[in-house]
Protein backbone atom coordinates (compact mmCIF):
# COMPACT_ATOMS: atom_id res chain seq x y z
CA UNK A 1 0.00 0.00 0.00
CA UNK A 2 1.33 3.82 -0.74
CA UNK A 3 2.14 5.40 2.70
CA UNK A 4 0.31 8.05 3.33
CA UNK A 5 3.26 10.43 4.18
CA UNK A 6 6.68 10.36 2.82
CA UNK A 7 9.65 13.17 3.81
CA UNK A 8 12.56 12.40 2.15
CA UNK A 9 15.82 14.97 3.62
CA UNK A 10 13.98 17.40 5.01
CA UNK A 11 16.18 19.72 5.98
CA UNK A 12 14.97 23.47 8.06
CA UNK A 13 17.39 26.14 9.88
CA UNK A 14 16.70 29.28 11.56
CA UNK A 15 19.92 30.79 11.40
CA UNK A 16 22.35 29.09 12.77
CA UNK A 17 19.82 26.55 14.44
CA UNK A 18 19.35 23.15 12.03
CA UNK A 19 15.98 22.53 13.83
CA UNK A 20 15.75 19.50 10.93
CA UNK A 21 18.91 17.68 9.07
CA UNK A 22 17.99 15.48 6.07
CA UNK A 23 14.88 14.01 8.04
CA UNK A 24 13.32 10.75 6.49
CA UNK A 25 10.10 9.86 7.81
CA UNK A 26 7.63 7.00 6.16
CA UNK A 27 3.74 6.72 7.49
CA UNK A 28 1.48 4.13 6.82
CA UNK A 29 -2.27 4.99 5.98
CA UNK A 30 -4.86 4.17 8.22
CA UNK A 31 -2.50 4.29 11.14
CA UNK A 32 -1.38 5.97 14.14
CA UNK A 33 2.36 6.83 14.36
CA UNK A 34 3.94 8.60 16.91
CA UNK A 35 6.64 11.37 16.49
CA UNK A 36 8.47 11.88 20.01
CA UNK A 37 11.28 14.17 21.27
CA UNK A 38 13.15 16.19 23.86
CA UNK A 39 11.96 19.72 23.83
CA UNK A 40 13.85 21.32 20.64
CA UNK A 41 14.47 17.72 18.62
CA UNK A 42 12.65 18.93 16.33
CA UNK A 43 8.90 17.46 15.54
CA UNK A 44 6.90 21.08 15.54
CA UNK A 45 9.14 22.17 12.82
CA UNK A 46 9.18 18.89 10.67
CA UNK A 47 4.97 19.09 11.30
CA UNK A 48 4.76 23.05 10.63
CA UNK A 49 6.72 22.31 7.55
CA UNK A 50 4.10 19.14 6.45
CA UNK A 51 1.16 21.73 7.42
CA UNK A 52 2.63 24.39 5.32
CA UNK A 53 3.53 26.90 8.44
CA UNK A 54 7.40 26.75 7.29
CA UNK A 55 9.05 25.97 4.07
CA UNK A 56 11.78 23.31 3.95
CA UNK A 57 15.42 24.46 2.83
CA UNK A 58 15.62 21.03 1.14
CA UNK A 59 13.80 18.04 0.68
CA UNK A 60 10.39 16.34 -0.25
CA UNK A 61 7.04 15.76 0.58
CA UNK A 62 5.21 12.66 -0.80
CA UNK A 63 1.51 12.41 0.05
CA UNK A 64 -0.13 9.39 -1.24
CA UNK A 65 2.30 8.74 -3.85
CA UNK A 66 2.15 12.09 -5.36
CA UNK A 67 5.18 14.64 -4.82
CA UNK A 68 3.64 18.08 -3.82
CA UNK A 69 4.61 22.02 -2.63
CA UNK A 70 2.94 23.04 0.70
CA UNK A 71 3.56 26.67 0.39
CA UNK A 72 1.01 27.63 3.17
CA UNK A 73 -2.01 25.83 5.29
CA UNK A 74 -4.32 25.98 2.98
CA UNK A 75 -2.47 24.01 0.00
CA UNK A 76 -2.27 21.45 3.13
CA UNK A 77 -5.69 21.34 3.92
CA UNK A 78 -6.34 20.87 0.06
CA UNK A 79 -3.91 17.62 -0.09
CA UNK A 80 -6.22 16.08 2.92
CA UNK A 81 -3.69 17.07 5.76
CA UNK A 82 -5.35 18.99 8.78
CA UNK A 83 -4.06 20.19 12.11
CA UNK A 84 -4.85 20.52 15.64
CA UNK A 85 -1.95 22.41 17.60
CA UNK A 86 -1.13 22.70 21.04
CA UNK A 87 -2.32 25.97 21.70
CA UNK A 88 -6.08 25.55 20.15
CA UNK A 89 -6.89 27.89 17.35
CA UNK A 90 -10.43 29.27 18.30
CA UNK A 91 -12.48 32.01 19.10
CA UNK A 92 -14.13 31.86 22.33
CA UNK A 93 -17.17 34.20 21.52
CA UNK A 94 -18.17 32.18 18.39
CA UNK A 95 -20.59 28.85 18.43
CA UNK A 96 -18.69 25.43 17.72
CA UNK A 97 -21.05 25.46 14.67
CA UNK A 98 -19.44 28.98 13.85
CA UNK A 99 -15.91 28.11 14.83
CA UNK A 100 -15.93 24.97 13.00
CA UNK A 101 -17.38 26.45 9.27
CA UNK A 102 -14.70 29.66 10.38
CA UNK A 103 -12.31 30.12 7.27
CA UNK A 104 -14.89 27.55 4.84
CA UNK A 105 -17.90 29.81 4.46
CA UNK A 106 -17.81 29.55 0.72
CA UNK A 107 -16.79 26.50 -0.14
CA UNK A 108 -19.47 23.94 -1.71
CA UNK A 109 -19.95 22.16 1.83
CA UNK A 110 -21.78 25.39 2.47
CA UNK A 111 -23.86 26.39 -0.91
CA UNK A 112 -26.96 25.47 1.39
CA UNK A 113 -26.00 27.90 4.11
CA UNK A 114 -25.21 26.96 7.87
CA UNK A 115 -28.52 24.05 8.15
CA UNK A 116 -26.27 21.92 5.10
CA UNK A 117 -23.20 22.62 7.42
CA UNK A 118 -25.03 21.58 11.02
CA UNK A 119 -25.93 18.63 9.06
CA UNK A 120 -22.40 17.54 8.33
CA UNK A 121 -21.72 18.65 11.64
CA UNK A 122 -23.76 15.89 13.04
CA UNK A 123 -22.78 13.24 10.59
CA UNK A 124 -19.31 13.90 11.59
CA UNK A 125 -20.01 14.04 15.41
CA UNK A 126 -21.85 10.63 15.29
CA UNK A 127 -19.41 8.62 13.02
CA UNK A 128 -16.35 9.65 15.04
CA UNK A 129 -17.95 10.07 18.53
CA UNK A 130 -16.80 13.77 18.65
CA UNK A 131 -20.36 14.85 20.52
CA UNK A 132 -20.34 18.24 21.18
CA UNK A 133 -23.52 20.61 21.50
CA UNK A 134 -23.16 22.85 18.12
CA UNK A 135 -24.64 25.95 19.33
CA UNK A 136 -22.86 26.40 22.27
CA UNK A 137 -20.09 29.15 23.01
CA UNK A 138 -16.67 27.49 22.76
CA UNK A 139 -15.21 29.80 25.21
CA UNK A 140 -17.66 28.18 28.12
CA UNK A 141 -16.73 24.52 26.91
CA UNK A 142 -13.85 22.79 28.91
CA UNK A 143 -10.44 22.32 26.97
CA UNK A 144 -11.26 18.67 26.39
CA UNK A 145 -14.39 19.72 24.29
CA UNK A 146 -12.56 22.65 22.64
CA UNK A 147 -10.10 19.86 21.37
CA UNK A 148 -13.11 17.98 19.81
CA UNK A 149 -14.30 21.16 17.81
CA UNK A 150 -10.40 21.41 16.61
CA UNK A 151 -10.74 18.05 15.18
CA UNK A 152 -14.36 18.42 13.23
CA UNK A 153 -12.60 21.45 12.08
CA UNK A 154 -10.28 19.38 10.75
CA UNK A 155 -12.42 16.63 9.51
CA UNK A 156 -15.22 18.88 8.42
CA UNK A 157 -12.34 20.20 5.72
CA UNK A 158 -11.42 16.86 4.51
CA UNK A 159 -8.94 15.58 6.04
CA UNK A 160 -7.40 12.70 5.34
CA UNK A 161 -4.15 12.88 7.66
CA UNK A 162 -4.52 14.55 11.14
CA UNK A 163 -1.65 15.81 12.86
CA UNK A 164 -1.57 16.10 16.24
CA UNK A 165 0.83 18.36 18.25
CA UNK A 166 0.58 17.45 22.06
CA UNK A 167 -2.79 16.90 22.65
CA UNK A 168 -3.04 15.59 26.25
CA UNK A 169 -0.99 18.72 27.57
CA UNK A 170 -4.14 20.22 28.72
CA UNK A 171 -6.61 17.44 29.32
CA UNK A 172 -7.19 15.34 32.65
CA UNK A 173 -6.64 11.97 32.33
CA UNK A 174 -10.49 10.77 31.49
CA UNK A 175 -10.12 13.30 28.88
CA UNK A 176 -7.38 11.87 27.42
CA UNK A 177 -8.14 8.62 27.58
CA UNK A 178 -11.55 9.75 25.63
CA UNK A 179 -9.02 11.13 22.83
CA UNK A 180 -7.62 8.09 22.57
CA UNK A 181 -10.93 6.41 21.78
CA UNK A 182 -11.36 8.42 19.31
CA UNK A 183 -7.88 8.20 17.85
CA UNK A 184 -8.85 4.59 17.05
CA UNK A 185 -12.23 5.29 15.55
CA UNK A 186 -10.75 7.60 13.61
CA UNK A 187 -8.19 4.45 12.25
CA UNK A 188 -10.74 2.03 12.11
CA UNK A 189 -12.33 4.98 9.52
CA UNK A 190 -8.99 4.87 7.42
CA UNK A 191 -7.71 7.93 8.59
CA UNK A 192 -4.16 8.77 9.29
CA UNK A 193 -2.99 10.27 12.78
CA UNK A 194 0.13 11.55 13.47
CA UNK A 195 0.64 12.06 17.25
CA UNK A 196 3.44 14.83 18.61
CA UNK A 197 4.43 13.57 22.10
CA UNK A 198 7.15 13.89 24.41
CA UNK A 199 4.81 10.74 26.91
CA UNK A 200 5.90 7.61 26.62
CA UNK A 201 2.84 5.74 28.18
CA UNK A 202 1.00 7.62 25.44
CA UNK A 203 2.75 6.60 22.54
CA UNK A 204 2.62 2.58 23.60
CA UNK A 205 -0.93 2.76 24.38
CA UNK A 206 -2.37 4.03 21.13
CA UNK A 207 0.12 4.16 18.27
CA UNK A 208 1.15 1.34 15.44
CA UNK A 209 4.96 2.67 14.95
CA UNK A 210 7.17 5.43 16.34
CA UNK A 211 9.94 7.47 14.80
CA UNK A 212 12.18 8.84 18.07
CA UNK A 213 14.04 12.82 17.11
CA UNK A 214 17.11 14.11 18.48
CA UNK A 215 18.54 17.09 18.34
CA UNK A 216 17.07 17.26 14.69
CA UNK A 217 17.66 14.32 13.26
CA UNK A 218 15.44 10.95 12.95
CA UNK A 219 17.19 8.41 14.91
CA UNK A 220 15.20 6.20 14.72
CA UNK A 221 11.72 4.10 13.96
CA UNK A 222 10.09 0.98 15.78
CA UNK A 223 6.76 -0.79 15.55
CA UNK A 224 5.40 0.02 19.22
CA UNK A 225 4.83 -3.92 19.99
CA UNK A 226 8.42 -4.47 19.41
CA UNK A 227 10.02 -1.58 21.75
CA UNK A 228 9.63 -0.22 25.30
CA UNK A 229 9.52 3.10 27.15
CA UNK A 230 13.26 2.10 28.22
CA UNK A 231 14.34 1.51 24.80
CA UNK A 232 12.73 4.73 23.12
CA UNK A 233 13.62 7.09 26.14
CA UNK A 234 17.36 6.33 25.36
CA UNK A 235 16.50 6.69 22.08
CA UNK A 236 14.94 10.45 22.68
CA UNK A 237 18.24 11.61 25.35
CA UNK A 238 21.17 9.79 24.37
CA UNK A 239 21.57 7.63 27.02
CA UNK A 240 19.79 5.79 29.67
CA UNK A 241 17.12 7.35 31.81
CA UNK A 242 15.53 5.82 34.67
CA UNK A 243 11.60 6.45 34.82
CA UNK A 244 11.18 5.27 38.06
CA UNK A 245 11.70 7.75 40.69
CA UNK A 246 14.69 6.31 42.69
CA UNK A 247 14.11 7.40 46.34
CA UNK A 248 14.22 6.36 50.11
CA UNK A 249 11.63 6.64 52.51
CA UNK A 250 10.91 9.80 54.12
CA UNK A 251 12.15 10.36 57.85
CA UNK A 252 9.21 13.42 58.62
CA UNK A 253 9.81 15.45 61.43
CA UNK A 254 8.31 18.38 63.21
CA UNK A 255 5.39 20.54 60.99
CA UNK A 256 6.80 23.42 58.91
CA UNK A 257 3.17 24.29 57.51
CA UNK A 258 0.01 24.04 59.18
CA UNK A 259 -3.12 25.28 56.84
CA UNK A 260 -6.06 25.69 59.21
CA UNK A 261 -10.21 26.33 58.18
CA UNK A 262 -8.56 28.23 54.39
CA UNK A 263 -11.40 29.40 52.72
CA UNK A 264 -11.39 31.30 49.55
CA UNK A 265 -13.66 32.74 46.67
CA UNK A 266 -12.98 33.83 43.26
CA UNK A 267 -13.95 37.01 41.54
CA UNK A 268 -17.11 35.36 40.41
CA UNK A 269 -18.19 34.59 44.08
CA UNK A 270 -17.62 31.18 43.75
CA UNK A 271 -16.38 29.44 46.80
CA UNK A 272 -12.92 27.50 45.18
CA UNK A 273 -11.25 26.55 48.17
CA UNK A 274 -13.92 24.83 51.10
CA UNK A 275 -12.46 24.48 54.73
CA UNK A 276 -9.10 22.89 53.74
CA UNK A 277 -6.83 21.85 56.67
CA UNK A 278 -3.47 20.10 56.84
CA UNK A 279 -0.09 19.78 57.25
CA UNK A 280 3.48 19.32 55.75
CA UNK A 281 6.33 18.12 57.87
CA UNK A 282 10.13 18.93 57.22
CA UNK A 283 11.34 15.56 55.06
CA UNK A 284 8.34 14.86 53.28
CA UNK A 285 6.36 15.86 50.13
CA UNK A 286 2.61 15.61 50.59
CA UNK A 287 0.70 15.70 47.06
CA UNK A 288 -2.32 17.17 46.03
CA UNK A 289 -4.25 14.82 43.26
CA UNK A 290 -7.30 15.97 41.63
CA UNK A 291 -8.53 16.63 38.37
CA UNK A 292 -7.70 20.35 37.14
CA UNK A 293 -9.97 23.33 38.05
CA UNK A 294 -11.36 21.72 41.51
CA UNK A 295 -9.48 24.30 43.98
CA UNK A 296 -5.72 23.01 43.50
CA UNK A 297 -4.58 26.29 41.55
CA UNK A 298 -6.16 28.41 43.99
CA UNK A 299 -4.90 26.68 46.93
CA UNK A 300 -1.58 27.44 45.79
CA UNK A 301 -1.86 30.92 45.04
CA UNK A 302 -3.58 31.82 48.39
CA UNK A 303 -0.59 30.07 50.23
CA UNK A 304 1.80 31.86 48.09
CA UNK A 305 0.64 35.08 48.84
CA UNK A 306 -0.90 35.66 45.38
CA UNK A 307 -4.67 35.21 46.40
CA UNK A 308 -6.94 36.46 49.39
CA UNK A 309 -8.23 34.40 51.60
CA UNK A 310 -12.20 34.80 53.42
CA UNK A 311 -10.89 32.94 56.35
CA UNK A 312 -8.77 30.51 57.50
CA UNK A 313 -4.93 30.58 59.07
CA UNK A 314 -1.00 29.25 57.57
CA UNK A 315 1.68 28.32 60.65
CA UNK A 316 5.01 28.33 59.08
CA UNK A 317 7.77 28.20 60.94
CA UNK A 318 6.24 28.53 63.86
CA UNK A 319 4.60 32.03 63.10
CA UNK A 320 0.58 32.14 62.67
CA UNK A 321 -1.08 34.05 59.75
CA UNK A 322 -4.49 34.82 59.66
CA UNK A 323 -4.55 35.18 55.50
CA UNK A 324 -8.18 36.76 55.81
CA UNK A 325 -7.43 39.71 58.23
CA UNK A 326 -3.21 40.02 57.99
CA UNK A 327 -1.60 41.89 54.61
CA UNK A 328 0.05 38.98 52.77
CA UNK A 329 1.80 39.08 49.58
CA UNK A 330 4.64 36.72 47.94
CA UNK A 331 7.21 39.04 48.91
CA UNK A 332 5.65 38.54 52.91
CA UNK A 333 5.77 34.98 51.60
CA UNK A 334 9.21 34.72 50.38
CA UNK A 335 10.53 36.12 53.34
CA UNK A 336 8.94 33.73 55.57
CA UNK A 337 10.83 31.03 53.84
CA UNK A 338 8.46 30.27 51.37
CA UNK A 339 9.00 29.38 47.72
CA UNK A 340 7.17 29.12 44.44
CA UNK A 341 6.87 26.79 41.69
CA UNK A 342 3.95 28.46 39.83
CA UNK A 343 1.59 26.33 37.40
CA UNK A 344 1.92 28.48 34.85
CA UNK A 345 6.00 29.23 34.29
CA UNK A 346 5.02 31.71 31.34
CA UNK A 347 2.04 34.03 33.36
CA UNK A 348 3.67 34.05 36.59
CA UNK A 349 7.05 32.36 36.80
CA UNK A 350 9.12 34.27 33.80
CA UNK A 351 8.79 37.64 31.86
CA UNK A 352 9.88 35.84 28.62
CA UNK A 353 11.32 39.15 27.13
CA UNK A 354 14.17 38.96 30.10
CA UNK A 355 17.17 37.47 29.81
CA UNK A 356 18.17 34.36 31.38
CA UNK A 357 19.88 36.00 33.96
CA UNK A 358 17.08 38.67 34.98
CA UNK A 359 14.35 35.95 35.44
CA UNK A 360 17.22 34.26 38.10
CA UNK A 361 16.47 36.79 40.27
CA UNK A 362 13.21 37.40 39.69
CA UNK A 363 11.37 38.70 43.66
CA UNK A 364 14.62 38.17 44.86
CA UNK A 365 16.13 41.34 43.57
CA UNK A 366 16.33 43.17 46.95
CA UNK A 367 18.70 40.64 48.01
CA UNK A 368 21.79 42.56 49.57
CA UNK A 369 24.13 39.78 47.57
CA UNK A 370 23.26 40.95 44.56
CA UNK A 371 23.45 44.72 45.18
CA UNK A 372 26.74 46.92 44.50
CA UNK A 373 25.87 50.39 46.69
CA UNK A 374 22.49 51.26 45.28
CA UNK A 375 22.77 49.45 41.96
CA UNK A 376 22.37 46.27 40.73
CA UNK A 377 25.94 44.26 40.57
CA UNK A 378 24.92 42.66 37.05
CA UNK A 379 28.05 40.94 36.87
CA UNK A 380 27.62 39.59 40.27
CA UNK A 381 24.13 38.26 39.05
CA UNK A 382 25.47 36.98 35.47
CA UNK A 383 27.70 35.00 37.25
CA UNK A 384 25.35 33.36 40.07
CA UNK A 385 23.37 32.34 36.81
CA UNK A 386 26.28 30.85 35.22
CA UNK A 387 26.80 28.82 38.35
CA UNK A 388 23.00 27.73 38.56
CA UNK A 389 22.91 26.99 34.76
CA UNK A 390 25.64 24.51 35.04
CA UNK A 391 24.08 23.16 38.32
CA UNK A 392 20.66 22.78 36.50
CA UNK A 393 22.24 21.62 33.66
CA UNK A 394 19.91 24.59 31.60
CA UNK A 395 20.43 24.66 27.88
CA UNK A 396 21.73 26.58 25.93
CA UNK A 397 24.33 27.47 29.09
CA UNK A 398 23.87 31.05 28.45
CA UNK A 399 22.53 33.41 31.01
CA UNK A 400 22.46 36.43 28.30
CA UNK A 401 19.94 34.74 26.27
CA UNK A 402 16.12 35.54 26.14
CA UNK A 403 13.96 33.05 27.99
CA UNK A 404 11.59 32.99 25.09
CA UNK A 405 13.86 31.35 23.53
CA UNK A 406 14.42 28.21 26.02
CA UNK A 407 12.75 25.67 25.45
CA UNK A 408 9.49 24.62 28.12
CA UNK A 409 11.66 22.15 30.16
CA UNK A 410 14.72 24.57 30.48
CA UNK A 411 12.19 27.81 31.26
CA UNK A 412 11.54 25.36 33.99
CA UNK A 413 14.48 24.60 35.46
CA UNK A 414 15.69 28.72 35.56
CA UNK A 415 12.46 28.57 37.50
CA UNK A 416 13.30 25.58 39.83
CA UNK A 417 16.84 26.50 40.40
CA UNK A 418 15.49 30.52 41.38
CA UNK A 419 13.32 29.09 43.77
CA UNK A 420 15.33 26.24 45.26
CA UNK A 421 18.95 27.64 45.63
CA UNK A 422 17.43 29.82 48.31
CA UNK A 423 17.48 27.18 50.49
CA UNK A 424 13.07 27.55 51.02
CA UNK A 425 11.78 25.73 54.57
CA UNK A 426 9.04 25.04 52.16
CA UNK A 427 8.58 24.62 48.38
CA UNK A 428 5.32 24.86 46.84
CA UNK A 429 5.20 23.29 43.39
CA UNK A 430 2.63 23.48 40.64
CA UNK A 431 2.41 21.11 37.86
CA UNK A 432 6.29 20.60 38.10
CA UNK A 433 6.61 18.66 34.54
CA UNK A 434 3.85 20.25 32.35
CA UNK A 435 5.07 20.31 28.89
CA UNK A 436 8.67 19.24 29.80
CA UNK A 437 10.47 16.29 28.16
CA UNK A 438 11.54 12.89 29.66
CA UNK A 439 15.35 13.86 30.26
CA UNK A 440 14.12 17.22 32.01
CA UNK A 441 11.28 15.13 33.79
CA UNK A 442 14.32 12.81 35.36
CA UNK A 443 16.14 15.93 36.80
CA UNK A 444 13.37 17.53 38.18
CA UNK A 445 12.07 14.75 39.60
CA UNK A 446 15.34 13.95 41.71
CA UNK A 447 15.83 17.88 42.40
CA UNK A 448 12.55 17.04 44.15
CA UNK A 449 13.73 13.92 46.23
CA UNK A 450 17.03 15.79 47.21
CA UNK A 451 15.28 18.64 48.71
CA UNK A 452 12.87 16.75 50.48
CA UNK A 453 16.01 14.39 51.82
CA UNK A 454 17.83 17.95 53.11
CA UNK A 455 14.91 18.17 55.40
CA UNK A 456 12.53 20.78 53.17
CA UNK A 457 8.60 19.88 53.09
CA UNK A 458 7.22 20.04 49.27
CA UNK A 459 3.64 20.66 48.43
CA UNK A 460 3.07 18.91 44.99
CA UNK A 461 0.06 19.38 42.92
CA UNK A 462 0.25 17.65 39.50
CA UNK A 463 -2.67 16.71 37.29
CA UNK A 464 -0.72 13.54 36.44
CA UNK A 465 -1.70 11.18 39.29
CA UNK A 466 1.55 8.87 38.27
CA UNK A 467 3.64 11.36 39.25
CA UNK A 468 1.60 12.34 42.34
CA UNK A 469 2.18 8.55 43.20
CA UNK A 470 5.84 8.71 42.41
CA UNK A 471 6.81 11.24 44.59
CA UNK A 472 4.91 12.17 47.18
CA UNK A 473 4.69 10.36 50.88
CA UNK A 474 1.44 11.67 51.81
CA UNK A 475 -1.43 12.30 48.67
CA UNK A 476 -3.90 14.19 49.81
CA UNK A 477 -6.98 14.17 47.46
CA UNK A 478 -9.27 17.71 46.33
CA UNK A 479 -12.67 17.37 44.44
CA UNK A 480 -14.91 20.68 44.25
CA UNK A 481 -12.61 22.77 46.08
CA UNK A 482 -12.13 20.44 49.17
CA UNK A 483 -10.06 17.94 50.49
CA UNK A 484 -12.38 14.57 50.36
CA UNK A 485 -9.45 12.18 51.69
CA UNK A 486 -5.78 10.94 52.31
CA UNK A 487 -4.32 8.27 50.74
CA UNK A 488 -0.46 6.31 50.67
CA UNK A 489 0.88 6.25 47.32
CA UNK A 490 0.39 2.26 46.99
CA UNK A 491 -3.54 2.64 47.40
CA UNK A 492 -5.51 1.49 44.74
CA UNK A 493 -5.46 3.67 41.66
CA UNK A 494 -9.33 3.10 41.01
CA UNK A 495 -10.09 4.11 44.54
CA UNK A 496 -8.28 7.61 44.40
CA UNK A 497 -9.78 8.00 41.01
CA UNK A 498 -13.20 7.67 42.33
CA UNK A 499 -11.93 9.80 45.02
CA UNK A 500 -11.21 12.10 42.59
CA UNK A 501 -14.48 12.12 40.58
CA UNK A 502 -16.18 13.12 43.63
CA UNK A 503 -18.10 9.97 43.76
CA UNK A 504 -20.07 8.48 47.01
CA UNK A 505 -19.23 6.09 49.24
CA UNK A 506 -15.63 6.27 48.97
CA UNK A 507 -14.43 6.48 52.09
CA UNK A 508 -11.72 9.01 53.02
């Protein structure tokens, strides 16, 4: 059978970046083939340049046998090849109905006016069990039904081949495993799926072959029967990685946070956090499991100073803080010992436009040891981020470079290293591996261990419950803004999940 996809030396370079060297990649149609990667190996740009987003310097593109030019997204879209990226390309104030026909409006599919395209709408929805209500607002849908309305726009064009540029990066783990249902009645349909990934227990549950990039070059292919998440993440770094968290048991010792009756409520009036109480004790990360937008985020930000509480108290080393009636702020915070991993490393960890070496110092400025007289000593600072990008192993190892231009695991380990080389009693952590590769996930994951083994207490949320299981002592479980139980990491995953879903009877 003619693959659906050939690239034969595609080559692409920004400068002097070679983000692609003479890249061969073969896919098969009607399957599912996985493209993984460090962060900066490479697979946006090869799929930007099969989508028509970038132009190769050399090479070709084969699509069912026939050689073609994809000068731009829609020649693409006209070969059968459709997109849904990362970031999702909608518009939050227009229907799915209206978002999905957005950029078609006068092609044939529409000569009968928006009833002919509801129609197809439906036919589509019920032959690839994308159900989604057509007249509602996509900016009130949740990101796993905003994904959906990405793919019928894809589908609803006519395509053939679907790329797919890390899709579970912002869906809870029932929504992803939904995706992946569909995923495989898209292939039992004869489509074609390429999947962008950077997780490995992704890529051997639902694709047929994998093609591992490093460093911009294809190194190589498997069928996904005949490999293993050992075998490809050497493959991806360059040597072996251990994905197993390699750690001790924790010796706790005396409290170094107490949370006590915290209460809080958005702008909307909506009570997010409900009567949350307890504890973290030096030597020992407690995790916070629970699928995204039940309280975790705001949890965070009220104990880092960020949010107001309506009631409720913090005891950290061994002062009281009534966060209702007292003037907090993460300054107060910081100075109390407290440091911050934030969820979100772009809004409220890094100002991108900074230099490597700004963002190291980032609420930390004030700091006498960094201060020449009453001026900055910027040589001083260069060179404390010199020491902590070597330490960190950051890359590139330049602290003069923009942090828009790191890539998403090394913008979080400037972040990381800010907040644990000073020395923090505690360490709050957000979503401490969101969108970061398997080598970067290894060295955050021990920077982790380390501090809790120097006697630190670590408050981990994550949306991924394997690696709330991995690392934490204590897991501590939130559904609609409260805690509803505590659990060991070795308790059954179906219980905490049920936990999770807020379901009855589950006892805490």
């Amino acid at each position: 059978m003619t693959p659906a996809i050939e690239l034969r030396k595609i080559s692409k370079s920004f400068g002097s970046v070679h983000a692609n060297k003479d890249i061969d990649l073969v896919v098969e149609k009607g399957s599912i083939h996985g493209v993984i990667g460090e962060n900066g190996a490479g697979k946006s740009t090869l799929m930007s340049i099969l989508y028509g987003f970038y132009q190769a310097d050399k090479g070709e593109i084969i699509i069912n046998g026939n050689k073609v030019s994809i000068p731009d997204s829609k020649t693409a879209i006209s070969h059968g090849i459709g997109m849904v990226h990362q970031h999702f390309m909608l518009v939050d104030n227009f229907t799915v109905l209206e978002n999905v026909v957005l950029g078609a409006e006068g092609g044939f599919r529409l000569s009968g006016g928006l009833d002919k395209a509801r129609q197809e709408l439906k036919r589509l929805e019920e032959n690839y069990e994308l159900n989604v209500d057509p007249d509602a607002l996509v900016g009130d849908l949740p990101v796993g039904l905003q994904q959906r309305v990405e793919i019928l726009k894809a589908l609803f064009r006519g395509a053939d081949i679907l790329i797919l540029d890390e899709p579970t990066g912002v869906l809870t783990p029932a929504e992803a495993d939904h995706l992946f249902k569909i995923l495989e009645v898209l292939k039992r349909e004869g489509k074609t799926v390429l999947l962008i990934t950077h997780k490995l227990r992704e890529i051997m549950a639902v694709t047929d072959t994998v093609s591992v990039m490093r460093r911009g070059e294809m190194v190589a292919s498997r069928k996904t029967s005949q490999t293993s998440m050992e075998e490809l993440a050497e493959l991806m770094v360059g040597r072996s990685v251990l994905l197993e968290v390699d750690k001790q048991p924790a010796q706790p010792k005396d409290n170094v946070l107490d949370v006590e009756g915290l209460n809080v409520i958005d702008s909307r009036g909506v009570a997010v956090v409900k009567d949350v109480s307890f504890s973290v004790r030096a030597g020992e990360i407690v995790g916070i499991a629970g699928v995204s937008g039940n309280g975790q985020s705001e949890l965070l930000e009220t104990l880092s100073g960020i949010r107001k509480a309506v009631s409720g108290t913090i005891r950290i080393n061994g002062e009281t803080i009534n966060l209702a009636e007292q003037d907090v702020d993460p300054a107060s915070m910081r100075a109390r010992s407290l440091g911050h991993v934030p969820e979100d490393r772009h809004r409220m960890g890094l100002v991108t436009s900074f230099a490597e070496y700004e963002n190291a110092i980032l609420g930390h400025h004030n700091d006498p040891k960094y201060s020449k007289g009453m001026f900055l000593d910027i040589a001083g600072i260069k060179n404390a981020a010199a020491v902590e990008i070597e330490k960190y192993d950051i890359r590139p190892a330049n602290p003069l470079l923009k942090t828009a231009n790191f890539s998403g695991g090394n913008q979080q380990k400037i972040v990381l290293a800010r907040e644990i080389e000073r020395d923090p009693t505690v360490l709050l952590v957000g979503q401490p591996t969101r969108g970061v590769d398997i080598g970067a996930i290894e060295f955050i994951h021990k920077r982790l261990i380390e501090l809790r083994d120097q006697g630190k207490g670590v408050l981990l949320v994550s949306v991924e419950l394997d690696e709330i299981r991995s690392l934490a002592d204590r897991i501590l479980v939130m559904c609609g803004g409260a805690i509803v139980g505590e659990r060991t990491p070795d308790a059954d995953e179906g219980e905490m999940g049920l936990l999770m879903a807020g379901v009855d009877g589950v006892t805490a």
